[in-house]
Protein backbone atom coordinates (compact mmCIF):
# COMPACT_ATOMS: atom_id res chain seq x y z
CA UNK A 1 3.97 -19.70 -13.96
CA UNK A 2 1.96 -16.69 -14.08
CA UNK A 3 3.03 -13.31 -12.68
CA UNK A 4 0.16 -13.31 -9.64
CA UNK A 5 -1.59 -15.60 -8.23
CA UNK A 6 -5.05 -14.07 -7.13
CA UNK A 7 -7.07 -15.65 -4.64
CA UNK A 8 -10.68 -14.94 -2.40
CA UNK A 9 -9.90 -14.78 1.16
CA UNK A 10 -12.61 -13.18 3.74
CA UNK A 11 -13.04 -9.31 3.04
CA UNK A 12 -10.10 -9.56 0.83
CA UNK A 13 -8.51 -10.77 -2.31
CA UNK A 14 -5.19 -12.00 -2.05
CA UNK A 15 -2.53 -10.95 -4.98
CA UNK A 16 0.39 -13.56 -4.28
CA UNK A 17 3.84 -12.33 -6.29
CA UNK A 18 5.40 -15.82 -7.36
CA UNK A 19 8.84 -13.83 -8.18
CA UNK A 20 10.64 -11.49 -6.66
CA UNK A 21 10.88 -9.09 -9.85
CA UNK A 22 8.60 -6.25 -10.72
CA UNK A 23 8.57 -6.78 -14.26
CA UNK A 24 5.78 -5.13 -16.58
CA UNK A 25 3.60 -8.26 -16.41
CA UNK A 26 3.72 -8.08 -12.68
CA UNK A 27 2.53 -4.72 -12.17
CA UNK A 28 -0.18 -5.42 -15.35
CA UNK A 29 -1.44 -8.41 -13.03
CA UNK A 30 -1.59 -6.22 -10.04
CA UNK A 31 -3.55 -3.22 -11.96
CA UNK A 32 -5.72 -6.29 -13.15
CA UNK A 33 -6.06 -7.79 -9.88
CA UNK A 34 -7.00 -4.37 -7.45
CA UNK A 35 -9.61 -3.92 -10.32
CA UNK A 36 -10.92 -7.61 -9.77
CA UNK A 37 -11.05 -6.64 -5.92
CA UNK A 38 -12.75 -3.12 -6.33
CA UNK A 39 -15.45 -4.76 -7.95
CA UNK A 40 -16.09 -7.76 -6.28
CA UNK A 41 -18.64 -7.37 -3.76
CA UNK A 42 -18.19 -7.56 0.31
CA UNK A 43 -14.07 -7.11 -0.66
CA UNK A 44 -12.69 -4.62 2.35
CA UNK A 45 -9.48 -5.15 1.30
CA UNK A 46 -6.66 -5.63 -0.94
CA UNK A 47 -3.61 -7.72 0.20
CA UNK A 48 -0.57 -8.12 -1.57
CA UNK A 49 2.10 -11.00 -0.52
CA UNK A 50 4.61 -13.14 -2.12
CA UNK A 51 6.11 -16.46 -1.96
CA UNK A 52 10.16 -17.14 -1.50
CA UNK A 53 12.51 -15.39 0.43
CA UNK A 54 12.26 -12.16 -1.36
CA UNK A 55 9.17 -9.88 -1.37
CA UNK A 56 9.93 -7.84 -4.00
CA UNK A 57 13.30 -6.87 -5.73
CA UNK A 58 11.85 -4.03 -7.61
CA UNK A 59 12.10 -3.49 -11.65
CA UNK A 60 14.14 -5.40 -13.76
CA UNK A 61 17.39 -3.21 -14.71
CA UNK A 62 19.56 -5.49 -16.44
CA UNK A 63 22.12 -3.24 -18.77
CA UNK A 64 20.60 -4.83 -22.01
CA UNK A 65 17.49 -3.32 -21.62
CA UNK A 66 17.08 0.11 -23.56
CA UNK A 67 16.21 3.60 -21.97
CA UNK A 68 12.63 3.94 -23.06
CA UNK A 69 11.73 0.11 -21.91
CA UNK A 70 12.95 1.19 -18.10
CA UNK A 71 11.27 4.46 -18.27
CA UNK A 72 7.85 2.66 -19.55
CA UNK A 73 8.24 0.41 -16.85
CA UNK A 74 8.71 2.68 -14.18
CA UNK A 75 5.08 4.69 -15.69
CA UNK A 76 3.57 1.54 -15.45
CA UNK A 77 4.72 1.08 -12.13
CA UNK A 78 3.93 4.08 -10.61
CA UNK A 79 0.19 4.32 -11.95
CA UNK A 80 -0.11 1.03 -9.76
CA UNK A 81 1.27 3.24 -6.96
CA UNK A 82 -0.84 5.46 -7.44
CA UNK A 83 -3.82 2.78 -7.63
CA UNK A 84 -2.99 1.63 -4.66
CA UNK A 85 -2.96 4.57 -2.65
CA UNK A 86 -6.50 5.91 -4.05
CA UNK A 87 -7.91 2.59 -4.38
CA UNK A 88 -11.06 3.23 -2.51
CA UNK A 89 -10.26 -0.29 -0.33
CA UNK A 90 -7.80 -0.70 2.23
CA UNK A 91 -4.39 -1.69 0.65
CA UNK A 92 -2.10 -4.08 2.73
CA UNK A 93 1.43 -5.48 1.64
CA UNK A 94 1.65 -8.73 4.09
CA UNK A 95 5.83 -8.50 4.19
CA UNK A 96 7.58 -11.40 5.35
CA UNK A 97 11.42 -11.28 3.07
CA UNK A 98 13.63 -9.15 1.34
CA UNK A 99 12.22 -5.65 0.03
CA UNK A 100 14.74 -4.03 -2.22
CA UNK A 101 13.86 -0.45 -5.11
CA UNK A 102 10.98 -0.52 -6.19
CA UNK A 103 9.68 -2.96 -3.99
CA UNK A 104 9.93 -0.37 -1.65
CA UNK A 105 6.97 1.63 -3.71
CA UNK A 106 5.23 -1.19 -3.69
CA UNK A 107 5.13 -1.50 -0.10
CA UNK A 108 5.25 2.37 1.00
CA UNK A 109 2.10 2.61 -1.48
CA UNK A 110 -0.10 0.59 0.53
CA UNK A 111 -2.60 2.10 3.54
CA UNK A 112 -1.14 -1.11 5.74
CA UNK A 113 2.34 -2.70 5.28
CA UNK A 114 2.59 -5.84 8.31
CA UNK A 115 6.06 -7.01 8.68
CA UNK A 116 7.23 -10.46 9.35
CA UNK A 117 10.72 -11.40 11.25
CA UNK A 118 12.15 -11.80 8.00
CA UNK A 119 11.47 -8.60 6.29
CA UNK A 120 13.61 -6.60 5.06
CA UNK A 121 13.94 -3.10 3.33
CA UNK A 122 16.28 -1.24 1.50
CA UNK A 123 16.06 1.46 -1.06
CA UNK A 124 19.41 0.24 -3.71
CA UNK A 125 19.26 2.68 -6.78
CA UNK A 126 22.10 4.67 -5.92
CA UNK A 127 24.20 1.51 -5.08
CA UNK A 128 23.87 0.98 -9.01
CA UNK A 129 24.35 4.25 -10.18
CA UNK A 130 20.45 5.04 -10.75
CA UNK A 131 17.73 7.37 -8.97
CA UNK A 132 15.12 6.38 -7.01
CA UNK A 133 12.75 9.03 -8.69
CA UNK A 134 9.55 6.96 -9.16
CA UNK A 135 9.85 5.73 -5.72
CA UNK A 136 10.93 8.33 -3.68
CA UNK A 137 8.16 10.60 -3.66
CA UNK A 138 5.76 7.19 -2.61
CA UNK A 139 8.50 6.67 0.01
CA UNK A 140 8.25 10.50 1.35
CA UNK A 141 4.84 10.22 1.93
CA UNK A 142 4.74 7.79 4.87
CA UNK A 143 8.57 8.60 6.10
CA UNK A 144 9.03 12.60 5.14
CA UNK A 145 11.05 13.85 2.62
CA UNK A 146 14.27 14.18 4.67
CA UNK A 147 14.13 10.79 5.85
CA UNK A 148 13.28 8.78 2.52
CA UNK A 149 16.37 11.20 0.82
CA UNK A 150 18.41 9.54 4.03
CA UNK A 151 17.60 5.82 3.19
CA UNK A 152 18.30 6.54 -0.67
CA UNK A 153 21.10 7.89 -0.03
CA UNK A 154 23.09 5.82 2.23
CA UNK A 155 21.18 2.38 1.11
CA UNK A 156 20.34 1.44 4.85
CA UNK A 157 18.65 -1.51 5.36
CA UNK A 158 15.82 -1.57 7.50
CA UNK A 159 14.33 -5.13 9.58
CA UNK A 160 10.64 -4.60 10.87
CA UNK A 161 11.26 -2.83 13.79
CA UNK A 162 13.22 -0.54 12.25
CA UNK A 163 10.62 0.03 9.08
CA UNK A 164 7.73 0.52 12.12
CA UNK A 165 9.94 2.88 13.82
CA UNK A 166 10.34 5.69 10.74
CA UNK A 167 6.54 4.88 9.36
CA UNK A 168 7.50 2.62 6.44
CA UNK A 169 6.17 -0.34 7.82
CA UNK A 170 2.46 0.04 9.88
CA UNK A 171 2.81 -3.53 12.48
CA UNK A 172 5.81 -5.94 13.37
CA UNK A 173 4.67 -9.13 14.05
CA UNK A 174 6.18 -12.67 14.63
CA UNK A 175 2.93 -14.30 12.68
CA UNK A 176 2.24 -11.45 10.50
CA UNK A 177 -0.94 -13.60 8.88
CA UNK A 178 -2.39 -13.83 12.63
CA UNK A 179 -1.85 -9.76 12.99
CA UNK A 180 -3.31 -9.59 9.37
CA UNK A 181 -6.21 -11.17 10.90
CA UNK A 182 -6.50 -8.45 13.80
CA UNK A 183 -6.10 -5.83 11.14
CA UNK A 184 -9.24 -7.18 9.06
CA UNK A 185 -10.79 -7.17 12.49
CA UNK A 186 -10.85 -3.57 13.12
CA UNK A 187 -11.72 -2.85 9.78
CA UNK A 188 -14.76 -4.69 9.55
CA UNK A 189 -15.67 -2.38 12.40
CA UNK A 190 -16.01 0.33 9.80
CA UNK A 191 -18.00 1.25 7.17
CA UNK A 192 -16.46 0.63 3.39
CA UNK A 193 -18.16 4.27 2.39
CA UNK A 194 -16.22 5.45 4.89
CA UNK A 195 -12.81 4.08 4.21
CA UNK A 196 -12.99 5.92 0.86
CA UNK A 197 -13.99 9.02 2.01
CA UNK A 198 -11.15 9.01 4.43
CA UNK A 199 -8.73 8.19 1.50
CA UNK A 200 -9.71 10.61 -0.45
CA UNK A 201 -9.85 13.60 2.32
CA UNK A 202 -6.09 12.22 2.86
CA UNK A 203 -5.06 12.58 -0.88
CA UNK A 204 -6.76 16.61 -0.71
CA UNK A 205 -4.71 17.10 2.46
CA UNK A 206 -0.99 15.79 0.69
CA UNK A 207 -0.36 19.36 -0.49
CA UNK A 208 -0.31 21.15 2.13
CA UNK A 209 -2.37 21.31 5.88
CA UNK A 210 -5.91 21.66 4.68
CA UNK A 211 -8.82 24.30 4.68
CA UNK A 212 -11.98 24.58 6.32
CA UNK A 213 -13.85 24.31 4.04
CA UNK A 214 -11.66 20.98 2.18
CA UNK A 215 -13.58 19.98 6.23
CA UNK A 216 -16.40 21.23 5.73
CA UNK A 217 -17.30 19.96 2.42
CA UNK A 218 -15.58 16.17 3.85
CA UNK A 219 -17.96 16.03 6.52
CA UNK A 220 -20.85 17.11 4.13
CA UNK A 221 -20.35 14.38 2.47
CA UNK A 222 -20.46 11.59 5.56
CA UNK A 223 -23.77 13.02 7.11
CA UNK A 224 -25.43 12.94 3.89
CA UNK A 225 -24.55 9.44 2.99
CA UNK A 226 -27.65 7.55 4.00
CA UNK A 227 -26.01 4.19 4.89
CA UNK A 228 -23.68 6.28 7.30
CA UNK A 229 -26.70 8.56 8.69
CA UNK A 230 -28.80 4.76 9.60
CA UNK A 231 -25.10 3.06 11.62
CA UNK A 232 -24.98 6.52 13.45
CA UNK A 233 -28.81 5.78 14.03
CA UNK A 234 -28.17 2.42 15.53
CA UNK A 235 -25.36 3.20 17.04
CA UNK A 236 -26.91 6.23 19.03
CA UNK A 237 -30.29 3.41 19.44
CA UNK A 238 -27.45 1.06 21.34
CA UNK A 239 -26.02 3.96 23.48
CA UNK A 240 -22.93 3.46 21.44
CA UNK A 241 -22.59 7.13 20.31
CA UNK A 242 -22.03 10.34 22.75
């Protein structure tokens, strides 16, 4: 069985997990696959969802494995993070079981996470005797620092609600597909060009609050994109704009 199973959906491609383990294969096949969507044309977004009970475990840390396969693992793993958090698409994990260690990178690494009923998540290193140091920084991003430290270090498991509530998780749904399908609603109401540029102002803003001119030079870059300067004419044509 191969690691991912990638399929065309509607504005998206569709990276299915068929196990619960992020092994080295798995995140290779993910790499692979957000590549495969960034270039295929008309692709909004990039969803990532699994089959079985179990989302994703995180990596594989059986005792017989040696020091520097973990540790090239966890690089591997978070360059995907990162990947998915630049990506210039819109990243969505579609949640719907268990989401233990890493797994909670993968998630927290994504623009969107929609949780089913049956999600789950729970950050586990320390309940082994390991840190979470590849995964909490992703973590700290959407929860603060504080509160990601909190859930590593008392291994509190979170259900959807719970993962909306703090920021982890974006939408709790009972038919998460159906709210995927609202999601991909409101993003075709925007313009791909767009959706990058927004990305990337948010990665210049991570270290700190911002400048005026980091504004400044982000707007530039909108009003001087053609295809955004002819929607804001036919917008404004349709009495849609102030």
């Amino acid at each position: 069985m191969t690691a991912v199973t990638v399929t065309h959906r509607p504005g998206q491609l569709r990276a299915t997990l068929t196990g619960p383990v992020l092994a080295e294969d798995v995140v290779k096949a993910l790499v692979a696959a957000l590549e495969q969507a960034e270039r295929t044309p008309r692709a909004r977004a990039f969803v990532i969802d699994s089959h079985g009970p179990a989302f994703c475990t995180g990596m594989p840390l059986s005792g017989d494995r040696s020091t520097g396969d973990v540790l090239g693992g966890l690089a591997s793993a978070h360059d995907l993070f990162t990947g998915l958090a630049r990506s210039p698409l819109v990243t969505v994990a579609l949640v719907d079981g268990q989401v233990t260690g890493g797994g909670v990178a993968l998630v927290a690494a994504c623009d969107q996470v929609v949780a089913g009923p049956e999600a789950t998540f729970r950050i586990t290193e320390l309940l082994v005797g390991l840190l979470p140091a590849v995964l909490l920084p992703v973590v700290a991003e959407r929860v603060g620092h504080h509160r990601a430290f909190s859930l590593a270090l008392t291994a509190h498991q979170l259900d959807a609600a719970g993962a909306v509530g703090i920021g982890l998780a974006d939408r709790a749904a009972p038919e998460p597909e159906a709210e995927l399908v609202r999601f991909m609603r409101e993003v075709a109401r925007t313009t791909p060009s767009a959706v990058a540029a927004l990305k990337r102002y948010r990665d210049a803003l991570r270290s700190g609050p911002g400048s005026l001119e980091q504004a400044m030079e982000a707007m530039r870059e909108r009003l001087e994109d053609p295809a955004g300067r002819a929607r804001m004419s036919l917008l404004a044509e349709q009495g849609l704009l102030p």
